[in-house]
Protein backbone atom coordinates (compact mmCIF):
# COMPACT_ATOMS: atom_id res chain seq x y z
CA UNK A 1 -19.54 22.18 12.43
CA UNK A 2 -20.95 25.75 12.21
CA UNK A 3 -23.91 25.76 10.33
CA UNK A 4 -24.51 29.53 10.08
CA UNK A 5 -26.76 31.34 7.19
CA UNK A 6 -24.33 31.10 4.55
CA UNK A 7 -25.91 27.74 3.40
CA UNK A 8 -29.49 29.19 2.60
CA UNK A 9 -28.04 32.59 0.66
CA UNK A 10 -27.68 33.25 -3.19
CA UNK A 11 -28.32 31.35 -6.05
CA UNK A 12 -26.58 28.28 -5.51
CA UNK A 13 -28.13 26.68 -2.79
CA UNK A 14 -30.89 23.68 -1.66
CA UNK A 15 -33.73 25.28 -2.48
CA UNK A 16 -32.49 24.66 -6.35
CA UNK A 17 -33.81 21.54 -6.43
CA UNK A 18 -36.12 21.23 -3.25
CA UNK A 19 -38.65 20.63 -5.39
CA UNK A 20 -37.56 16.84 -6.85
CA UNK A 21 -40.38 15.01 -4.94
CA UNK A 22 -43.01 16.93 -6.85
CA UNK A 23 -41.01 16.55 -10.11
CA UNK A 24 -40.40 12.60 -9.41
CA UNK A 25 -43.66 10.71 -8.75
CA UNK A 26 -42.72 8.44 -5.87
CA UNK A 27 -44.54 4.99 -6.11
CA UNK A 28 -47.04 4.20 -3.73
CA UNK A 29 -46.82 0.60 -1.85
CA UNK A 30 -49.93 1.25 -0.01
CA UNK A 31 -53.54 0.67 -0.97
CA UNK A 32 -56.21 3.44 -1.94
CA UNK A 33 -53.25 6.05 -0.59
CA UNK A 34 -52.30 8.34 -3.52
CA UNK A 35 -51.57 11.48 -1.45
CA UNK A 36 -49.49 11.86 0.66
CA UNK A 37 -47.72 8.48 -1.09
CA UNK A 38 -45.75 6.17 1.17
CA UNK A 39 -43.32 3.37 -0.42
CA UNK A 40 -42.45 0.34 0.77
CA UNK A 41 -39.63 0.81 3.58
CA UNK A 42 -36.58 0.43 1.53
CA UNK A 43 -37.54 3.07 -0.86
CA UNK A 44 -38.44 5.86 2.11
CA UNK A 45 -35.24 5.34 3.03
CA UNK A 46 -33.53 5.87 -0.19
CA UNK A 47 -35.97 9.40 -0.04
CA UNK A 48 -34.54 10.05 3.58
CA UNK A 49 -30.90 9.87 2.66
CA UNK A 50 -31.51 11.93 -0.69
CA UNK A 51 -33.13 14.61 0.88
CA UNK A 52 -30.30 15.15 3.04
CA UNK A 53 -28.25 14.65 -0.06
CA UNK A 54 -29.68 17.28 -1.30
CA UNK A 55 -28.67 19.52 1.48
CA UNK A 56 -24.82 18.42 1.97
CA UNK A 57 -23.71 18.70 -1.56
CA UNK A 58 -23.82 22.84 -0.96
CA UNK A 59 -21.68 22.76 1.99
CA UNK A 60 -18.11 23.57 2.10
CA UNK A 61 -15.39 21.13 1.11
CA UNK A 62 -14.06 21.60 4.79
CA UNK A 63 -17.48 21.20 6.74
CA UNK A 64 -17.94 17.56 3.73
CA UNK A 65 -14.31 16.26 4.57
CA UNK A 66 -15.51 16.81 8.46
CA UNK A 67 -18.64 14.86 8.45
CA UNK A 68 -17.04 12.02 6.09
CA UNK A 69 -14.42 11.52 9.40
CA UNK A 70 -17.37 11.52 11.73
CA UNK A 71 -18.43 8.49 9.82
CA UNK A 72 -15.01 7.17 8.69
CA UNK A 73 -14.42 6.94 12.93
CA UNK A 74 -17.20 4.88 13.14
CA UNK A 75 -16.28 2.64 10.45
CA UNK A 76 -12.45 2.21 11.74
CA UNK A 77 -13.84 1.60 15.37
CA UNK A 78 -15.30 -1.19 13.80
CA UNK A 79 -13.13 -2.71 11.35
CA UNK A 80 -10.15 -2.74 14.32
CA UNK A 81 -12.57 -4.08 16.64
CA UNK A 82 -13.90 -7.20 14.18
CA UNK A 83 -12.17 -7.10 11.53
CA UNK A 84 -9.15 -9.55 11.32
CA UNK A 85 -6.62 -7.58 8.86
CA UNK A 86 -7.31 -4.73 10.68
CA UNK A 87 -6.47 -5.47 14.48
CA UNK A 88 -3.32 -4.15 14.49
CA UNK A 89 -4.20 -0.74 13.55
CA UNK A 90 -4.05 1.62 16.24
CA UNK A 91 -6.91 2.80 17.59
CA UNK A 92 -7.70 6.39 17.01
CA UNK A 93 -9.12 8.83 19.55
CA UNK A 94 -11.50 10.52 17.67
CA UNK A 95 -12.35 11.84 14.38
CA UNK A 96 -9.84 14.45 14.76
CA UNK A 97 -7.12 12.06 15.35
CA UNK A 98 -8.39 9.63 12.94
CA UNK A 99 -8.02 12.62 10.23
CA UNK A 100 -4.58 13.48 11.17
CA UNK A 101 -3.38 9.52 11.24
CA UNK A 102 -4.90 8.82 8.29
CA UNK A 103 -2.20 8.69 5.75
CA UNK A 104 -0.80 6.21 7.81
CA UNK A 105 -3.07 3.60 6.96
CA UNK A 106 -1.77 1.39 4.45
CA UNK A 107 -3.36 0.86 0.96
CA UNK A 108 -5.52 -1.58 0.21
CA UNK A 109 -4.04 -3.32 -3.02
CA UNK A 110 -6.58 -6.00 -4.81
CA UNK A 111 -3.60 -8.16 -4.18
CA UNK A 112 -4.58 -7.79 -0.61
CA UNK A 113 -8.10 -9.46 -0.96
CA UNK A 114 -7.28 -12.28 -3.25
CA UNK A 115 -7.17 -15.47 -1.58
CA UNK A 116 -7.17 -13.85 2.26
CA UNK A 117 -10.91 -11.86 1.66
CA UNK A 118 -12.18 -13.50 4.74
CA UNK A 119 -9.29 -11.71 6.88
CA UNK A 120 -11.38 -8.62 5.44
CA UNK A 121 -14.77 -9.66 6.60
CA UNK A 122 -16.19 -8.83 10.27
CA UNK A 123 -17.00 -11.18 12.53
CA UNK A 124 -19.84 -9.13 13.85
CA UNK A 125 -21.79 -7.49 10.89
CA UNK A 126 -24.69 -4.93 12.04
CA UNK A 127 -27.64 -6.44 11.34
CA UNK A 128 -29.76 -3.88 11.27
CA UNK A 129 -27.71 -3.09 7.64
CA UNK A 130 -29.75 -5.98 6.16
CA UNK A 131 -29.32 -9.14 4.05
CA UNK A 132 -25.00 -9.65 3.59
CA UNK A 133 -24.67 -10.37 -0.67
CA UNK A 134 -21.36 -10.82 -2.31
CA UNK A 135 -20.70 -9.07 -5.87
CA UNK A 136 -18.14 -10.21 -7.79
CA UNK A 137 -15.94 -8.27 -9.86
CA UNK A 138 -13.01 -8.12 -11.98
CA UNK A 139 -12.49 -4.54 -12.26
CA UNK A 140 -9.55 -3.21 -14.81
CA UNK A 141 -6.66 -5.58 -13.23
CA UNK A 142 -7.75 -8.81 -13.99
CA UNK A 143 -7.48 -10.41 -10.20
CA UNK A 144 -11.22 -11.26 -9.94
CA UNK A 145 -12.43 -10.56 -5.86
CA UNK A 146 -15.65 -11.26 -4.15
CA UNK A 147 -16.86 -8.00 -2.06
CA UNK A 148 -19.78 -8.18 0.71
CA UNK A 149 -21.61 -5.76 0.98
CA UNK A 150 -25.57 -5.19 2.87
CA UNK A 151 -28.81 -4.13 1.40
CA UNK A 152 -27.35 -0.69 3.22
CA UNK A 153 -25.14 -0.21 -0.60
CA UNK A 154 -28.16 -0.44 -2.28
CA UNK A 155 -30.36 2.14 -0.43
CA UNK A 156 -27.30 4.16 -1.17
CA UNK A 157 -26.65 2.80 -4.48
CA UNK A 158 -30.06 3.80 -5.65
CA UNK A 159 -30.08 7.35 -4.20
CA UNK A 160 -27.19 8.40 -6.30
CA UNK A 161 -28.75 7.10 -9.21
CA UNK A 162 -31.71 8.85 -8.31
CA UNK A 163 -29.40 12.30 -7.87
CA UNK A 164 -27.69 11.33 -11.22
CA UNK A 165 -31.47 11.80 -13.03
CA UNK A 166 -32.09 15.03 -11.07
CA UNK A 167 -28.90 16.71 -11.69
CA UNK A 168 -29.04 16.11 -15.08
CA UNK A 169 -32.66 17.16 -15.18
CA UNK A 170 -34.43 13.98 -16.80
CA UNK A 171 -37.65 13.46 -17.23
CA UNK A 172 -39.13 10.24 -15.68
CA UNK A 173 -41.49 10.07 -18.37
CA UNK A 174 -38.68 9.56 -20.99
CA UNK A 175 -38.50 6.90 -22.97
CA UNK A 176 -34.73 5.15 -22.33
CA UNK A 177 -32.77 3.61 -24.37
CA UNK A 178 -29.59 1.19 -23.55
CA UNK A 179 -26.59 -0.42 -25.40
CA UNK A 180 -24.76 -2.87 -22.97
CA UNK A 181 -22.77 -5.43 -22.43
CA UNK A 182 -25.42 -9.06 -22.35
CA UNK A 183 -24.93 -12.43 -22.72
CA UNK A 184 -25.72 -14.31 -26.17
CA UNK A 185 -29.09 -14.85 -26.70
CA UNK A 186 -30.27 -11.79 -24.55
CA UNK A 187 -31.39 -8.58 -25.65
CA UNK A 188 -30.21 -9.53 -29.55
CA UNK A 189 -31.24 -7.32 -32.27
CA UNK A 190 -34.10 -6.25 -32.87
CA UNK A 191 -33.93 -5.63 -28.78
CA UNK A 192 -36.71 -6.17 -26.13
CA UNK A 193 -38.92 -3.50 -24.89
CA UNK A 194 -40.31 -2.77 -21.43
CA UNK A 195 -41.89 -0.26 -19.05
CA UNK A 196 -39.92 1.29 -16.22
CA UNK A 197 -36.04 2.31 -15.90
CA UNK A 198 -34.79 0.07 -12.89
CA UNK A 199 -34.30 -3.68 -12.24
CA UNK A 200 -37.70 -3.34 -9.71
CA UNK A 201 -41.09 -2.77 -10.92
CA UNK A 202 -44.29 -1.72 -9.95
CA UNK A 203 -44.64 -0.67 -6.03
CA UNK A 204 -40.92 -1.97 -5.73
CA UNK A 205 -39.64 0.96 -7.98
CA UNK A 206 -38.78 4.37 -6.28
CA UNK A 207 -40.18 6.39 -8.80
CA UNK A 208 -42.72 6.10 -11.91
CA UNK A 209 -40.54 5.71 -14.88
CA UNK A 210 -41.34 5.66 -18.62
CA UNK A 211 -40.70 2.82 -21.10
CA UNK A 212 -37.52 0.99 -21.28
CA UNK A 213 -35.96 -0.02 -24.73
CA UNK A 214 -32.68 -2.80 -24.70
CA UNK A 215 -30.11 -3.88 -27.37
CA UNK A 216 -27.13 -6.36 -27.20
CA UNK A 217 -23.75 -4.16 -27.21
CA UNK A 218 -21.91 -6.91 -29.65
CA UNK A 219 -25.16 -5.91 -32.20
CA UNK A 220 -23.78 -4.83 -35.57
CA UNK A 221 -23.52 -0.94 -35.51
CA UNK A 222 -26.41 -0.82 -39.09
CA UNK A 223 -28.41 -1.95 -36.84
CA UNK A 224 -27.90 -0.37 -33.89
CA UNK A 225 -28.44 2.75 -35.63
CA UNK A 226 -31.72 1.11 -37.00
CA UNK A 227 -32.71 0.02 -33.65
CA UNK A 228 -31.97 3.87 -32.25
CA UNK A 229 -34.37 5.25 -35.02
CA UNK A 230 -36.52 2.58 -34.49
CA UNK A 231 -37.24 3.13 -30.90
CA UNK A 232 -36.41 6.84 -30.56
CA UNK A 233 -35.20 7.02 -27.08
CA UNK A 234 -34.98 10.43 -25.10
CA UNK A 235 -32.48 8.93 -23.00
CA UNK A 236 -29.45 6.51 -24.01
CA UNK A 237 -27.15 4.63 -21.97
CA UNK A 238 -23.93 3.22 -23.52
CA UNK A 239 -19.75 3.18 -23.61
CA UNK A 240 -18.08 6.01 -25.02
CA UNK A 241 -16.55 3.43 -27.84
CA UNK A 242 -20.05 2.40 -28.65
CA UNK A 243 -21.63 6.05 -29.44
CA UNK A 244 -18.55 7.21 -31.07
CA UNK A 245 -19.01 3.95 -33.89
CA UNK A 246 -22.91 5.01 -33.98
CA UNK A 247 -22.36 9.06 -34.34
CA UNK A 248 -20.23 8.33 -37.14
CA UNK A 249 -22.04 5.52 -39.12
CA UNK A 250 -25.16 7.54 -38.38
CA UNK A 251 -22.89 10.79 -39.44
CA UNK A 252 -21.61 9.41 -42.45
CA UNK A 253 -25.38 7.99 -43.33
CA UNK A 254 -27.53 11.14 -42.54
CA UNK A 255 -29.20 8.82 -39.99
CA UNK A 256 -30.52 11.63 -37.31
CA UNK A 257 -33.40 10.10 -34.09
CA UNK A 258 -36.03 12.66 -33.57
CA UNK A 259 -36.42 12.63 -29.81
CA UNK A 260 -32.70 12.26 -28.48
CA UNK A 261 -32.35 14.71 -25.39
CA UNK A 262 -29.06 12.85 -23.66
CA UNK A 263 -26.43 10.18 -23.91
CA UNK A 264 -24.91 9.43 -20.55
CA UNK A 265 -21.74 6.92 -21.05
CA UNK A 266 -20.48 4.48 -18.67
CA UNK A 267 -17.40 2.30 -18.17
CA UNK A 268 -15.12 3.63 -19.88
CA UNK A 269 -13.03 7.17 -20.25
CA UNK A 270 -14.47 9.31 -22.16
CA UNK A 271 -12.49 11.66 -24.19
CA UNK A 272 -13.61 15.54 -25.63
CA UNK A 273 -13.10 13.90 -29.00
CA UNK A 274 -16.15 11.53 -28.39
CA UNK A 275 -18.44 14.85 -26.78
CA UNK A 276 -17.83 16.68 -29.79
CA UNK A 277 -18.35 13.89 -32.62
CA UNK A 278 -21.92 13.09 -30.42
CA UNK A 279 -22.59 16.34 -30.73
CA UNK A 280 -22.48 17.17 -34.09
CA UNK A 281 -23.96 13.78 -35.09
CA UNK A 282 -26.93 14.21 -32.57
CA UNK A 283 -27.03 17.56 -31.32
CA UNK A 284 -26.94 16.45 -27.38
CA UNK A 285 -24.27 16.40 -24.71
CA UNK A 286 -22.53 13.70 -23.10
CA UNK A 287 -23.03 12.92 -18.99
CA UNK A 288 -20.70 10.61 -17.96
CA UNK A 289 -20.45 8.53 -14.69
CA UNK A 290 -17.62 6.73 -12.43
CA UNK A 291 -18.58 3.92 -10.44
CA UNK A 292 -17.29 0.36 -9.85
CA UNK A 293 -19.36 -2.94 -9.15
CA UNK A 294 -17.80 -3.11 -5.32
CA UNK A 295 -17.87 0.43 -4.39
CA UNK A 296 -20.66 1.58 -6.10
CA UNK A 297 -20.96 5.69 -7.58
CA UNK A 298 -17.82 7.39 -7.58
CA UNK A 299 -18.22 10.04 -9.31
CA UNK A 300 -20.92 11.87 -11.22
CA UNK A 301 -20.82 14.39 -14.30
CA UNK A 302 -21.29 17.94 -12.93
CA UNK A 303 -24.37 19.28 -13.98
CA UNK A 304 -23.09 22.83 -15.46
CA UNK A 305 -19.42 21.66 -16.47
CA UNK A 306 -17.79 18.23 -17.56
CA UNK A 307 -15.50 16.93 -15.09
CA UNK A 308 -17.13 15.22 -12.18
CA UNK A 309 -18.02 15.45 -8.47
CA UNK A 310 -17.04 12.70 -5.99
CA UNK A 311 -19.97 11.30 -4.08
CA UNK A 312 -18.92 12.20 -0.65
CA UNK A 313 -21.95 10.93 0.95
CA UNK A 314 -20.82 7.63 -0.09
CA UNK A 315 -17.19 7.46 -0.91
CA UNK A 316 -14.07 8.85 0.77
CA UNK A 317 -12.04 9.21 -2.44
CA UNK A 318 -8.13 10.19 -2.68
CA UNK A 319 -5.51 10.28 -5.04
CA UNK A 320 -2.28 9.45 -3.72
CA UNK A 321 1.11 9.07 -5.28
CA UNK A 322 3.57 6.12 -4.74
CA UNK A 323 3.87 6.43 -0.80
CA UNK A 324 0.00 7.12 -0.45
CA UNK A 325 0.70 10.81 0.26
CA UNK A 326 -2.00 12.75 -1.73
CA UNK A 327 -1.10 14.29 -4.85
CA UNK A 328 -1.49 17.87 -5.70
CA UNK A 329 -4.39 19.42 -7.43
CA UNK A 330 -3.80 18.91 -11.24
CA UNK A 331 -1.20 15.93 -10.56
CA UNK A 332 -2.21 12.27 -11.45
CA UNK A 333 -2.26 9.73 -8.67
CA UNK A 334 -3.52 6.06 -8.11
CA UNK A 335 -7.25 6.57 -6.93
CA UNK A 336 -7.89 5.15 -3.70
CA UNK A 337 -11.61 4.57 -2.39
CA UNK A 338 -12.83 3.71 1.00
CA UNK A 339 -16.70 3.55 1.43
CA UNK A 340 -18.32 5.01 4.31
CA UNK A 341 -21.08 2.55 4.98
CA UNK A 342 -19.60 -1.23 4.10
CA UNK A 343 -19.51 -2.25 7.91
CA UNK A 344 -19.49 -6.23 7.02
CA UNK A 345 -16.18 -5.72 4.55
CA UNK A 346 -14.77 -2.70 5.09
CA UNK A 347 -12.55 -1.65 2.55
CA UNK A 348 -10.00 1.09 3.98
CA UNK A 349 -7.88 3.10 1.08
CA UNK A 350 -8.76 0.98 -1.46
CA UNK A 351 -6.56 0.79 -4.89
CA UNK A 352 -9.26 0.60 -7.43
CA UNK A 353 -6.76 -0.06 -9.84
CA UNK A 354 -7.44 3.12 -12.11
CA UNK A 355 -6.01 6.86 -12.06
CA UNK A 356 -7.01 10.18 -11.78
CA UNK A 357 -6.67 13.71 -11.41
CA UNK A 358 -8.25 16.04 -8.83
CA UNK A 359 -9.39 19.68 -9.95
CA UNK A 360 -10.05 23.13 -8.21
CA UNK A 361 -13.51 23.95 -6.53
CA UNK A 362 -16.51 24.03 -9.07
CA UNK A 363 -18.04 26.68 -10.02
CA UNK A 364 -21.28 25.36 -9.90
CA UNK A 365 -21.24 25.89 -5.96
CA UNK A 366 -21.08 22.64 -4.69
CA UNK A 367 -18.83 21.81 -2.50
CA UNK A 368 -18.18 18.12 -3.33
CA UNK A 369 -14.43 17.49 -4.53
CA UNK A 370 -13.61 17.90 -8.13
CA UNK A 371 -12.28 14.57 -9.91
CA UNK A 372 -10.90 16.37 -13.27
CA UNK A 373 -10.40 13.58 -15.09
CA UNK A 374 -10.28 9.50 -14.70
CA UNK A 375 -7.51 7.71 -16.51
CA UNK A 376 -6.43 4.13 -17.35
CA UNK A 377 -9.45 2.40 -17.01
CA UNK A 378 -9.36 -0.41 -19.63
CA UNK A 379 -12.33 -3.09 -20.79
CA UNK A 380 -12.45 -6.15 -22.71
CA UNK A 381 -13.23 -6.68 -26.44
CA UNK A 382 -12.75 -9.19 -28.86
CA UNK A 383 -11.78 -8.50 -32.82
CA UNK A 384 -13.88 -10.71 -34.89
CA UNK A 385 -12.34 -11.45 -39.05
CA UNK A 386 -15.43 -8.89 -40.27
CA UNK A 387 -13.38 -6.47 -38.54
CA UNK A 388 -15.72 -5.54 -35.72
CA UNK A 389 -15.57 -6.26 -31.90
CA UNK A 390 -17.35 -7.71 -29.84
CA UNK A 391 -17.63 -7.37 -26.23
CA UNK A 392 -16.92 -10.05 -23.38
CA UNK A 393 -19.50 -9.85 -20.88
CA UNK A 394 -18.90 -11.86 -17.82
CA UNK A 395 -21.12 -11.97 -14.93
CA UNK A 396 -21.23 -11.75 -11.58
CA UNK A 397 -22.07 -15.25 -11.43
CA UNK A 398 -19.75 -16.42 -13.50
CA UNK A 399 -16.73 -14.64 -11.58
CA UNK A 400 -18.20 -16.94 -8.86
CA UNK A 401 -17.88 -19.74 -11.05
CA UNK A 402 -14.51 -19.09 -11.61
CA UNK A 403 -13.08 -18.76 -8.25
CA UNK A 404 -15.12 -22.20 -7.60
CA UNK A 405 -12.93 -24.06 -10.26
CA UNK A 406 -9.32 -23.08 -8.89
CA UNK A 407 -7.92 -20.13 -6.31
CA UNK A 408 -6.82 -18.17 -8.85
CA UNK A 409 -4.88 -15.20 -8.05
CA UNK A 410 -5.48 -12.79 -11.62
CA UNK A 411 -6.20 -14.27 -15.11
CA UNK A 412 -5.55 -12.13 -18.37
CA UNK A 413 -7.25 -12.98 -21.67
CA UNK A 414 -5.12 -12.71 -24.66
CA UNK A 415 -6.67 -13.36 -28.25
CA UNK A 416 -3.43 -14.71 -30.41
CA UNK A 417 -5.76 -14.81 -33.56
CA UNK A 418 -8.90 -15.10 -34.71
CA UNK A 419 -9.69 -18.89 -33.47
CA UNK A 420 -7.34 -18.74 -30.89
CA UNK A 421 -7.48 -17.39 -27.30
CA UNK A 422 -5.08 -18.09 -24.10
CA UNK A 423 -6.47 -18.01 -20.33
CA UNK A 424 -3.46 -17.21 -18.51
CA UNK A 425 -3.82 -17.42 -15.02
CA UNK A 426 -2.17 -17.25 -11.31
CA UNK A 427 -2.65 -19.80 -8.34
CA UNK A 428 -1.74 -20.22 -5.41
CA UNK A 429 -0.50 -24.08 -5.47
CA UNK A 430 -0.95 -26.03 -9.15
CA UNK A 431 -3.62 -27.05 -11.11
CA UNK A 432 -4.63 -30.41 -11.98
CA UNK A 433 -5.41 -31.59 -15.38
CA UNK A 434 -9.33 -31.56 -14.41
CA UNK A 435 -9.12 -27.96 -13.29
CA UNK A 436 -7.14 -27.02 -16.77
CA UNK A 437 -10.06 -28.48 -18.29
CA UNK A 438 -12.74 -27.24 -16.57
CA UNK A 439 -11.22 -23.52 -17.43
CA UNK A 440 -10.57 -24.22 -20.36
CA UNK A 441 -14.54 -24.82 -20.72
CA UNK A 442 -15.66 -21.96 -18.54
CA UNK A 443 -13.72 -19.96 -20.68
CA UNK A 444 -15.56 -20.87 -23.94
CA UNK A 445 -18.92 -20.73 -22.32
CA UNK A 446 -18.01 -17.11 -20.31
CA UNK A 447 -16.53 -15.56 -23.55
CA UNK A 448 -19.11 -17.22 -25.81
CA UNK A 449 -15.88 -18.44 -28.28
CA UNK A 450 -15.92 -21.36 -30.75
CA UNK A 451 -11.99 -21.62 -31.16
CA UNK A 452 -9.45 -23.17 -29.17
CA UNK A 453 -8.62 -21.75 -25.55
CA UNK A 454 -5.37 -22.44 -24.01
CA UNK A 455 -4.83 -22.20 -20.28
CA UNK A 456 -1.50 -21.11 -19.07
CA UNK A 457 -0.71 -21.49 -15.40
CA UNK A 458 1.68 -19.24 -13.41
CA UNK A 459 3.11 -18.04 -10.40
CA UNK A 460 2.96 -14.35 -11.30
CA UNK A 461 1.57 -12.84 -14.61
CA UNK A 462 3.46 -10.39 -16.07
CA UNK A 463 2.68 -6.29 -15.88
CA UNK A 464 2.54 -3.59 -18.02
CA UNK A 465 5.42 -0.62 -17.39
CA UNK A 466 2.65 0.98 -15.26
CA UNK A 467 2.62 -2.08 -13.14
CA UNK A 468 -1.40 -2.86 -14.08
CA UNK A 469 -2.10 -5.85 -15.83
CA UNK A 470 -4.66 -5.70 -18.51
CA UNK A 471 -8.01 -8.35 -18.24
CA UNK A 472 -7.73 -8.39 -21.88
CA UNK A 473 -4.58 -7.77 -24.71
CA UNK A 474 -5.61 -8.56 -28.33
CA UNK A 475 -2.68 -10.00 -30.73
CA UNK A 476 -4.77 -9.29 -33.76
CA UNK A 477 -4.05 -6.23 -35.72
């Protein structure tokens, strides 16, 4: 790579936000030492790969895609070499020939990992990437996969998160506010309260956050526009369907929080329709975010337009038509992820099951690829006889759960009415009456639902036109 002067000219370059350290007060895991402040070893690292983060997202597009293959050689090298599925690839020379094989590779359908993950796993992890955990996830397609993955993902995981707050110019000291998906009982209205933005606290955290403010997603929208004036967050976190019921109840009500700076939405698309009704209700913009449970940040909102940058750093993302050939800029394709630093399950070309469109360069200077626009990606919700939904919130451990009862292939949830729901789901093999049973029951406690659930077995569930299958296809009108 020729790193020449070019980098370090004009107004678009590192020295735009060089200054984040002094804007973000990093917490200090050390004694009596408030300057220079040291954290705890996990966190320096997180500051170590941001920093350089900060540098690469100016470079070219060319000199990105170049260092991605320098560490997409490394990660092939080591998939072929302990990796079951992937011993019979052939083994490339060097990042140069990796790049110009690379179409080659097959993709990586979910239908791949279900039932056969261990083929996926390597038989010699690095350990110096830390403690191996599994996260479970359904995604959009409703075949629910375990992924390893090391504490590596989350040094990474949190750094974009961290670049997420700076490009968007947040304020630690912000109050924030969030409307997601929770299990029964936690988080109900009138919410819980807390101090600091992340899951860790105190020297743990990266950086000194503000106070923390929580609400149930399936709470009543009254009284999620209560809670919102009641709390008066700077900051909210929530689904695009969520704000768009709040902006217009709180629209149609004159309802108006004092302190709201930004909404950032998550999960699901987001459509101009929903930026513009936020905006006139509140008077702020919209970020929105791409990531997935197993991959971790795919894309994030560009700070000066609204389509989004891929997270090279972390992600090698494509989209590809039917024969994995990648489609033109402005053409939509399947999206197809492989992440750079997953060394115990590496996941090469992997379907995430949504689509997308890739745009021109940005104007904004960077030189991280342009994901226009994400399409298809499709969550659950119940319709309850007031009219309203409510949300199905599964967890991680409950996916677990799941796969303990039977070795099921994909499930769909369809709600036939009201009281009524039916589990449909694929095995490998068939199901004894026990195991009907005991789904039937994990169903009721997972989707917190009082009516009847019917389990269906089958060989194959049947697909949409698309060929997806939906998690979750209400009946009721």
């Amino acid at each position: 790579m020729d790193f020449n002067d070019d980098h370090f000219n004009g107004e678009k370059d590192i020295l735009k936000n060089s200054n984040w350290l002094n804007r973000y007060q990093i917490t200090s895991a050390m004694p009596h030492l408030e300057f220079p402040k040291l954290g705890t070893p996990t966190n320096m690292a997180v500051i170590s790969a941001l920093t350089q983060m900060e540098n690469s997202q100016w470079w070219s597009a060319d000199e990105i895609k170049e260092v991605q293959f320098t560490q997409l050689y490394q990660l092939i090298r080591h998939a072929i070499k302990t990796v079951p599925y992937y011993k019979e690839l052939n083994v490339p020379k060097n990042a140069e020939d990796l790049q110009r094989i690379w179409h080659d590779i097959p993709i990586l359908e979910r239908g791949n990992i279900v039932g056969k993950s261990d083929d996926l796993v390597s038989l010699h992890p690095p350990r110096s990437h830390g403690k191996i955990n599994t996260q479970y996830t359904s995604g959009s397609t409703g075949q629910p996969i375990g992924v390893k993955n090391t504490q590596l993902s989350r040094i990474f995981w949190r750094a974009f998160t961290t670049r997420d707050h700076i490009w968007h110019e947040r304020d630690p000291n912000w109050k924030l506010g969030h409307i997601r998906v929770a299990k029964k009982g936690t988080a109900e209205y009138p919410g819980t309260v807390g101090q600091g933005w992340g899951a860790l606290k105190g020297k743990n955290a990266l950086i000194e956050t503000g106070p923390i403010a929580g609400l149930n997603i399936n709470t009543r929208v009254e009284d999620q526009a209560e809670w919102l004036v009641r709390n008066d967050p700077d900051f909210l976190i929530t689904y695009p369907s969520v704000i768009q019921k709040l902006a217009e109840y709180c629209s149609k009500n004159k309802i108006q929080p004092s302190n709201l700076k930004q909404v950032e939405t998550i999960s699901e698309v987001l459509t101009d329709k929903v930026r513009k009704l936020v905006y006139r209700a509140f008077g702020v913009k919209i970020v929105d975010l791409y990531s997935t449970r197993e991959l971790g940040y795919l894309g994030l909102q560009c700070p000066e337009n609204n389509h989004y940058h891929v997270q090279s750093e972390g992600v090698y993302l494509e989209v590809v038509d039917d024969e994995g050939k990648p489609c033109p800029i402005g053409v939509p394709g399947k999206i197809v992820v492989t992440p750079l630093h997953n060394f115990v399950m590496p996941l090469v070309r992997y379907a995430v099951g949504d689509y997308g469109v890739m745009g021109e360069s940005c104007s904004c200077g960077r030189g991280l690829p342009v994901l226009k626009s994400i399409l298809g990606r499709e969550r659950n919700r119940l319709r309850q006889p007031d009219g309203q939904y409510r949300w199905i919130a599964i967890s991680a451990k409950e996916y677990g759960e799941l796969l303990e009862i039977a070795p099921i292939r994909e499930y769909q949830i369809i709600q036939v009415s009201f009281e009524k729901l039916e589990l449909n789901v694929a095995v490998y093999g068939e199901l004894s009456e026990q195991q009907f049973q005991k789904l039937s029951i994990w169903a009721k406690k997972a989707l917190s639902f009082e009516g009847e659930v019917v389990v269906n077995c089958y060989a194959d569930l049947e697909r949409a036109a698309n060929g997806k299958l939906e998690l979750f296809k209400s009946l009721v009108e």
